[in-house]
N, C-alpha and C. Protein backbone atom coordinates (compact mmCIF):
# COMPACT_ATOMS: atom_id res chain seq x y z
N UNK A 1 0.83 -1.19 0.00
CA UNK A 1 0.00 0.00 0.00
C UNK A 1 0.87 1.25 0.00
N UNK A 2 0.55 2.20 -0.59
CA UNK A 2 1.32 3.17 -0.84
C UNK A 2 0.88 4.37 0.10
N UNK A 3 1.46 5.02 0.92
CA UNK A 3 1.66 6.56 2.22
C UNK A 3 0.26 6.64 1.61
N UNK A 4 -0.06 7.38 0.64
CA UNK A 4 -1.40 7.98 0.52
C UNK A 4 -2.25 7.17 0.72
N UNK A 5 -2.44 5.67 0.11
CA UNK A 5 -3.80 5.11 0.47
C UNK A 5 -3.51 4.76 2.38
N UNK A 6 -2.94 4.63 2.25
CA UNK A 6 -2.61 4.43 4.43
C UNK A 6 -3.03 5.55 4.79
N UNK A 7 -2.90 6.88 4.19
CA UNK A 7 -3.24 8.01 5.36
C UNK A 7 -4.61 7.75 4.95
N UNK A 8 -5.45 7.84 3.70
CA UNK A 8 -6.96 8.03 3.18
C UNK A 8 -7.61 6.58 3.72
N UNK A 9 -6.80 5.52 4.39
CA UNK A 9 -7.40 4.29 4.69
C UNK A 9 -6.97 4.47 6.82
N UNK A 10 -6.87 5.44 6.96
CA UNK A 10 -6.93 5.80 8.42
C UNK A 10 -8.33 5.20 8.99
N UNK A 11 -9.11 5.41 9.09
CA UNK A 11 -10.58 4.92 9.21
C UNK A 11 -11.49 4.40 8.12
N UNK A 12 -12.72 3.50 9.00
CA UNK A 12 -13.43 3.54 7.80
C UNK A 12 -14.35 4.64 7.85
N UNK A 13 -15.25 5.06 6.80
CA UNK A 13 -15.73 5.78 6.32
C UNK A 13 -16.79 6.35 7.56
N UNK A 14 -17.85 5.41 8.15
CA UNK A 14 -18.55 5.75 9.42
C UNK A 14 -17.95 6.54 10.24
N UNK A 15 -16.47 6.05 10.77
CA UNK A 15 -15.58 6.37 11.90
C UNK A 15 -15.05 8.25 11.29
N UNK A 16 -14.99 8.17 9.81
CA UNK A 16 -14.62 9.43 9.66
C UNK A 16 -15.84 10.37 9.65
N UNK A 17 -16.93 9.89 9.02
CA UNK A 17 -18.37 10.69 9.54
C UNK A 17 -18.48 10.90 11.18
N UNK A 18 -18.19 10.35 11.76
CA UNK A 18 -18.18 10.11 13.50
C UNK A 18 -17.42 11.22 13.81
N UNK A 19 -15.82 11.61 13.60
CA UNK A 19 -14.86 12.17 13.61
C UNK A 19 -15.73 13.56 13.30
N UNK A 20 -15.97 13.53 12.27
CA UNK A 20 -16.25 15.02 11.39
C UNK A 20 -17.59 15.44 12.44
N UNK A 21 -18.61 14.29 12.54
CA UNK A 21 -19.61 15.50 13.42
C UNK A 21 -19.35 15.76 14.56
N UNK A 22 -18.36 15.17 15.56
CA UNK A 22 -17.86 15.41 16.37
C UNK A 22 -16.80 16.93 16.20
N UNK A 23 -16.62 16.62 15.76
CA UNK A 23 -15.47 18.32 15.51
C UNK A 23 -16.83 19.38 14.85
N UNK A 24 -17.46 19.04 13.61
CA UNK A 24 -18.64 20.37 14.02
C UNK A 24 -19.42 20.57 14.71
N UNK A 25 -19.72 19.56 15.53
CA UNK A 25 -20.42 19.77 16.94
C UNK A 25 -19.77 21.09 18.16
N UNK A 26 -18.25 20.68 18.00
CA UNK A 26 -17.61 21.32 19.05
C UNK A 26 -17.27 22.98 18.22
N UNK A 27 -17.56 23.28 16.51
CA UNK A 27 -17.58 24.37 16.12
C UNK A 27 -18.73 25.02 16.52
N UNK A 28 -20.23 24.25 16.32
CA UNK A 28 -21.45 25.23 16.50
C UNK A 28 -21.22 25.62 18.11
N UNK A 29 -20.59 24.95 18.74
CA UNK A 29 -20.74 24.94 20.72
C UNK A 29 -19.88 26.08 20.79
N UNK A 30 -18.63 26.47 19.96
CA UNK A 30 -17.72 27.32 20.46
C UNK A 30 -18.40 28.73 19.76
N UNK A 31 -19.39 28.69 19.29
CA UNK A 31 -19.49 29.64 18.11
C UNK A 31 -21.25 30.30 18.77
N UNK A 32 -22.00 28.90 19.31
CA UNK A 32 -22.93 29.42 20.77
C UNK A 32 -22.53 30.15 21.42
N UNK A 33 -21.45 29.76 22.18
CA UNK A 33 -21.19 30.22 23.32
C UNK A 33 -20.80 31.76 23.23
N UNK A 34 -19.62 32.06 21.82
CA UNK A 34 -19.29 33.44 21.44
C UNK A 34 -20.51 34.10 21.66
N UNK A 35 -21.82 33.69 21.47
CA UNK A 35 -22.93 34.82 20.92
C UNK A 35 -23.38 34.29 20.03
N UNK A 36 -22.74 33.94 19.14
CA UNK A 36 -23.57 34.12 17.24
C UNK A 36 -24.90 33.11 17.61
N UNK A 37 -25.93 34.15 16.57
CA UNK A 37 -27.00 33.30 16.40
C UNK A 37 -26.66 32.03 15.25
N UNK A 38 -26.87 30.58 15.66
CA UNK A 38 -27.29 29.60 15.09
C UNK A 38 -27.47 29.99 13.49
N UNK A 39 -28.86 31.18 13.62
CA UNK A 39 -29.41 31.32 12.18
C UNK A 39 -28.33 32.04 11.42
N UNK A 40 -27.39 33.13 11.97
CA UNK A 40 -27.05 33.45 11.03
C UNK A 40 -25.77 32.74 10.70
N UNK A 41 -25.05 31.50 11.41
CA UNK A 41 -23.92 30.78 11.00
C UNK A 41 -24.12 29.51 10.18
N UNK A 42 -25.27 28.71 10.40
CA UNK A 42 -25.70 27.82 10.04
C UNK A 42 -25.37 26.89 8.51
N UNK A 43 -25.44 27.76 8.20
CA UNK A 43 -25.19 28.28 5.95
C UNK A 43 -24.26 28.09 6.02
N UNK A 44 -23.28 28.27 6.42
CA UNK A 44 -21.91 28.71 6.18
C UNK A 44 -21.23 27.30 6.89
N UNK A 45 -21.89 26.30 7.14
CA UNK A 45 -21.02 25.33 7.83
C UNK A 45 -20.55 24.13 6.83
N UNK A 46 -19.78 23.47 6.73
CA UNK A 46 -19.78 22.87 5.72
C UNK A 46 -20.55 21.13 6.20
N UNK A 47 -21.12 20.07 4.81
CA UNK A 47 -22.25 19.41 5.69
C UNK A 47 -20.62 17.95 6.29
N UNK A 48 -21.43 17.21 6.70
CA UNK A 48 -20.74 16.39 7.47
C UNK A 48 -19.51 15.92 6.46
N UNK A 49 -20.20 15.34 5.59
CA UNK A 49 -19.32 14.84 4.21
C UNK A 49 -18.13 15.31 3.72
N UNK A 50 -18.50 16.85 3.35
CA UNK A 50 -17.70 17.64 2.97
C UNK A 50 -16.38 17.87 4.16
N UNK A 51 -16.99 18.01 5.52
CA UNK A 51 -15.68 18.31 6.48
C UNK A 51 -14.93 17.12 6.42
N UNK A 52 -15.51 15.42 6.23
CA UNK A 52 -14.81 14.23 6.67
C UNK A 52 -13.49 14.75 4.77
N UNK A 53 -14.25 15.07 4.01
CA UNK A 53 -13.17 15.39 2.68
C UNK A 53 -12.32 16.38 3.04
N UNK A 54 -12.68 17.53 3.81
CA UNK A 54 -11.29 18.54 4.02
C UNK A 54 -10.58 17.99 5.05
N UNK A 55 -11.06 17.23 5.88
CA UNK A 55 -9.92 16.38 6.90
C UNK A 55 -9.17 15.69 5.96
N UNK A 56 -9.64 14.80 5.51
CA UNK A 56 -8.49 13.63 4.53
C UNK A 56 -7.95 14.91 3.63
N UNK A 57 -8.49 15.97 3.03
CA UNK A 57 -7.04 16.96 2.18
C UNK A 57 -6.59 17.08 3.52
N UNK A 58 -6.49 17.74 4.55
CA UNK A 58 -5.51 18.13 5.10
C UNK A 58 -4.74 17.43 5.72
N UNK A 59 -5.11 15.96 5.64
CA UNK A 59 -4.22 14.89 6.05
C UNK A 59 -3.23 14.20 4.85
N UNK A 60 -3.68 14.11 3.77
CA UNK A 60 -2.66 14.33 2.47
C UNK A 60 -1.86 15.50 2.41
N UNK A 61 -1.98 16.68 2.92
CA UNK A 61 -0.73 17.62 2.82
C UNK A 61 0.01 17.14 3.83
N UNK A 62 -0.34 16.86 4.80
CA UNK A 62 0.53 16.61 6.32
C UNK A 62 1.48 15.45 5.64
N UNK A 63 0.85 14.73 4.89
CA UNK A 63 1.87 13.43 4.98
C UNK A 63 2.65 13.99 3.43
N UNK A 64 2.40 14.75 2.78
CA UNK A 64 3.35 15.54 1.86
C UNK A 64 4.27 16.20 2.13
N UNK A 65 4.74 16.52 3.28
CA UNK A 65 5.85 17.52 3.95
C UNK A 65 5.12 18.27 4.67
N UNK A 66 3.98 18.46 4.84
CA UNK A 66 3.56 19.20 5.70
C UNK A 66 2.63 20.82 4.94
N UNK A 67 3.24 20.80 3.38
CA UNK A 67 3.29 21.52 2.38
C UNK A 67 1.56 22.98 2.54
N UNK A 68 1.67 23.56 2.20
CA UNK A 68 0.09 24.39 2.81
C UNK A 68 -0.22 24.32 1.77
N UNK A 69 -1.86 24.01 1.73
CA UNK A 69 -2.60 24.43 0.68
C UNK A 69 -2.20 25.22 0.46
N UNK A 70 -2.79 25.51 -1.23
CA UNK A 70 -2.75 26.48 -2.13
C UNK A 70 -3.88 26.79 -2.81
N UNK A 71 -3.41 27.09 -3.93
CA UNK A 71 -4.23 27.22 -5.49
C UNK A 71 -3.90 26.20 -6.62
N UNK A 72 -3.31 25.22 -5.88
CA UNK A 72 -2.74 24.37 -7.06
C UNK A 72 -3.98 23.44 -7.40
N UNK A 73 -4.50 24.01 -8.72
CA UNK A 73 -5.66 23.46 -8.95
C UNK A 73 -5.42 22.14 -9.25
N UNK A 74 -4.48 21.46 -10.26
CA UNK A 74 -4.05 20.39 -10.50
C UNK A 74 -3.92 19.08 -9.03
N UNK A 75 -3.20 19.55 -8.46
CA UNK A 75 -2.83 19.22 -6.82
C UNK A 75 -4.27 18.55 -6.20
N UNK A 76 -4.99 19.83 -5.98
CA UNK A 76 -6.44 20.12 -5.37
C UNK A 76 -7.21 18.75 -6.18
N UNK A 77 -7.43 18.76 -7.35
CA UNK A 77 -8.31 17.49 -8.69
C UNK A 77 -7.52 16.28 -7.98
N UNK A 78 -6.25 15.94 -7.77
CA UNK A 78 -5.58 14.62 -7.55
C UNK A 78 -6.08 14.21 -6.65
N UNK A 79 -5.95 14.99 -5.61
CA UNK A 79 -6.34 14.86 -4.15
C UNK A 79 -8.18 14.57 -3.76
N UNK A 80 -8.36 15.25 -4.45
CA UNK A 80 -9.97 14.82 -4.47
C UNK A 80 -10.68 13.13 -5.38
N UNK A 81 -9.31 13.20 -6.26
CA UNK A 81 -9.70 11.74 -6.58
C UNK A 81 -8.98 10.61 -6.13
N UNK A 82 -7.64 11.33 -5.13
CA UNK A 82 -7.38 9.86 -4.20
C UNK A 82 -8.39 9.15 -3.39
N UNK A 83 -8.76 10.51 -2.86
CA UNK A 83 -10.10 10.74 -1.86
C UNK A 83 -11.41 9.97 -2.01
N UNK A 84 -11.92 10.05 -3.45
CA UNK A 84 -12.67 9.34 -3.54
C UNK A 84 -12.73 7.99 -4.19
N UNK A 85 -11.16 7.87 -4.40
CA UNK A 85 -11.10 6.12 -5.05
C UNK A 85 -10.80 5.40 -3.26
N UNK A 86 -10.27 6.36 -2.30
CA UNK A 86 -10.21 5.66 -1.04
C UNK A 86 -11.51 5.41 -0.39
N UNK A 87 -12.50 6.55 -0.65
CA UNK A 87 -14.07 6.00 0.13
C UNK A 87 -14.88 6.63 -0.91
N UNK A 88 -15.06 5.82 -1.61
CA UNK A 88 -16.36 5.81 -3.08
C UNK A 88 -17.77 6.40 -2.46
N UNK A 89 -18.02 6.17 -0.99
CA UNK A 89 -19.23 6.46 -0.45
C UNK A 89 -19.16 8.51 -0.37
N UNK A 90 -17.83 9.30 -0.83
CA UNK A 90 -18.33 10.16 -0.37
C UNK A 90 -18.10 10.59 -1.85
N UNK A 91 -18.64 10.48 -3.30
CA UNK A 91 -18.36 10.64 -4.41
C UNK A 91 -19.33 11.64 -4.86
N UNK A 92 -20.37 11.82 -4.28
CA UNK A 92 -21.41 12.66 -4.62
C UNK A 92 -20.77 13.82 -4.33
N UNK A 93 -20.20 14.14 -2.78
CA UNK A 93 -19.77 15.47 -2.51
C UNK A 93 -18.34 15.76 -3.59
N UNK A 94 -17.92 14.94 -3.47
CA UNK A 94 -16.46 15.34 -4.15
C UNK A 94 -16.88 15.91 -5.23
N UNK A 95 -18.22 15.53 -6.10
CA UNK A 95 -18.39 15.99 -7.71
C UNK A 95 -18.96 17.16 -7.02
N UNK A 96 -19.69 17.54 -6.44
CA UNK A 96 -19.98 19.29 -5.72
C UNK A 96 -19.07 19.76 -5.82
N UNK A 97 -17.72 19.30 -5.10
CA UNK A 97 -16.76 19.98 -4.37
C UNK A 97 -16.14 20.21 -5.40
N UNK A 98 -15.69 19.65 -6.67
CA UNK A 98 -15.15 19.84 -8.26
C UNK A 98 -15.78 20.63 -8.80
N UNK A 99 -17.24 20.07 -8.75
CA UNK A 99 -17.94 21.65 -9.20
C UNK A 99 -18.10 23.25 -9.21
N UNK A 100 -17.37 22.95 -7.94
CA UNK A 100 -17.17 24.39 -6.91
C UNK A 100 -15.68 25.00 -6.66
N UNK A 101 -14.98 24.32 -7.22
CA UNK A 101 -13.56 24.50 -7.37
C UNK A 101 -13.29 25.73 -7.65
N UNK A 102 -13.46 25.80 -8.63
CA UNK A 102 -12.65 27.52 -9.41
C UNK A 102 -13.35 28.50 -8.83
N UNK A 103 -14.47 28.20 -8.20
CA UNK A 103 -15.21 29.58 -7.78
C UNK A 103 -14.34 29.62 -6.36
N UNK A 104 -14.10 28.68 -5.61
CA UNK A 104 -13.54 28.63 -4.35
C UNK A 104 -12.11 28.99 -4.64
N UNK A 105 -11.42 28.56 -5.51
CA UNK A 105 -10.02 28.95 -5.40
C UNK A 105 -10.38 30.71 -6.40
N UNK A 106 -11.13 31.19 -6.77
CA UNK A 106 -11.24 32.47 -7.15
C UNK A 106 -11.04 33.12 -5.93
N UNK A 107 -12.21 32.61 -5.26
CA UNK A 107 -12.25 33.61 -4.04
C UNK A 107 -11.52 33.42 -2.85
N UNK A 108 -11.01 32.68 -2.90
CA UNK A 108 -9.47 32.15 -1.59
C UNK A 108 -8.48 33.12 -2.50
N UNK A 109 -8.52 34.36 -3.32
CA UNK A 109 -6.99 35.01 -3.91
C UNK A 109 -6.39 35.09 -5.08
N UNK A 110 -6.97 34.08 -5.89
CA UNK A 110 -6.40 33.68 -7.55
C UNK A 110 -6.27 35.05 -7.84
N UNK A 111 -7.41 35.78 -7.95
CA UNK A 111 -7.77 36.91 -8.38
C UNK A 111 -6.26 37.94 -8.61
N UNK A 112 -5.46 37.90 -6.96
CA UNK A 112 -4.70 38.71 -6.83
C UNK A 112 -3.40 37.90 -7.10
N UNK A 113 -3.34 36.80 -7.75
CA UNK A 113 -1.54 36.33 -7.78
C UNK A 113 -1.10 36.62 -9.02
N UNK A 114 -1.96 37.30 -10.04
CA UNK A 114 -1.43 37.79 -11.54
C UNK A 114 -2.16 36.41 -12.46
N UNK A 115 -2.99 35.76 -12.20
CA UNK A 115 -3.47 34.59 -13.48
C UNK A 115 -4.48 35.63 -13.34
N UNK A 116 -4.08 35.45 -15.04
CA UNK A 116 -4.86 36.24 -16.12
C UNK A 116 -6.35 36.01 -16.26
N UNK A 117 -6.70 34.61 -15.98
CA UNK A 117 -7.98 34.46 -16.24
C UNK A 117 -8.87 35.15 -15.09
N UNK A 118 -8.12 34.38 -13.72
CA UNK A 118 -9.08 34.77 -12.30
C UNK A 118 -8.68 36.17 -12.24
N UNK A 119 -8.01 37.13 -12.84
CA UNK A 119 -7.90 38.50 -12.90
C UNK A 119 -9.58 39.47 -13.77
N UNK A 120 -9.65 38.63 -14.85
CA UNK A 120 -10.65 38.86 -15.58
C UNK A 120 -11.34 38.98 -15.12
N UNK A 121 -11.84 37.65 -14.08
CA UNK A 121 -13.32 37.71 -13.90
C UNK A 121 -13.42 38.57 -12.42
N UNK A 122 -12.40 38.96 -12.20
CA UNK A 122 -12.65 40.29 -11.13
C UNK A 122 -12.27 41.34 -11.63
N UNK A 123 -12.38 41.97 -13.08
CA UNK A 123 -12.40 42.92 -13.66
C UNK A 123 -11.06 43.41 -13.78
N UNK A 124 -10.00 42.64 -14.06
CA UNK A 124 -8.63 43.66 -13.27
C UNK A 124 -8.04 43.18 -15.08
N UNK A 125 -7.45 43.98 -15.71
CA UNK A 125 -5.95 43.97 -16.62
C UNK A 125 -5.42 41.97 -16.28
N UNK A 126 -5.29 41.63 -17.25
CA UNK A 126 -4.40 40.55 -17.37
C UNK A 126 -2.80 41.34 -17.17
N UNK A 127 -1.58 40.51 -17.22
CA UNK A 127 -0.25 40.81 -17.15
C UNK A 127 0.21 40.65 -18.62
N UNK A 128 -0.72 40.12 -19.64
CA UNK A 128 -0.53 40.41 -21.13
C UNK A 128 -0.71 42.08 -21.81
N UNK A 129 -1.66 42.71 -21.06
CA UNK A 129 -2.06 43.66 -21.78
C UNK A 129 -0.82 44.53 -21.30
């Protein structure tokens, strides 16, 4: 078995749903307690699925050197399909989460590192012109 399927074969799939509502459990509790209303954080949480997928990315960078996300869109596609050849059960979100890619890495900064395209669509000069 190769580092990556060992880190993405850490649990099975239940145990990482278990994991994940357990940690957003302890986000809505810390986020009660601040004050915030429920209603207006609610939206903004990501659903169980989706957090058990950003745990396993952020457990594939850890076992990469430790390396920080980025914008590496290429990187980001691999990783989402180690992800889901390791637990096929969470394949629905991953095709969301692909779906939602470029808009998410737009707005995590693309905009401002000089690519020409994510420059465009926030109205700014490419580095061609």
């Amino acid at each position: 078995m190769s580092e990556t399927t060992d880190v993405l074969r850490r649990a099975s799939l239940e145990g990482l749903r278990a994991e994940a509502q357990d940690e957003l459990g302890s986000v809505v509790t810390e986020r009660l307690h601040g004050g915030e209303d429920p209603w207006a954080f609610m939206d903004e949480l990501p659903t169980i699925d989706e957090l058990v997928v950003l745990l396993l990315r952020a457990d594939l960078f850890d076992a990469e050197g430790g390396r920080k996300p980025g914008s590496d869109y290429a990187r980001d596609r691999r990783m989402l399909g180690d992800i889901r050849e390791a637990h096929p059960g969470l394949s629905a979100t991953i095709d969301g989460m692909l779906e939602r890619l470029d808009r998410l890495r737009w707005r995590a900064g693309d905009h401002a590192s000089g690519d020409p395209v994510a420059r465009s669509r926030a109205g700014g000069a490419s580095a061609d012109e």
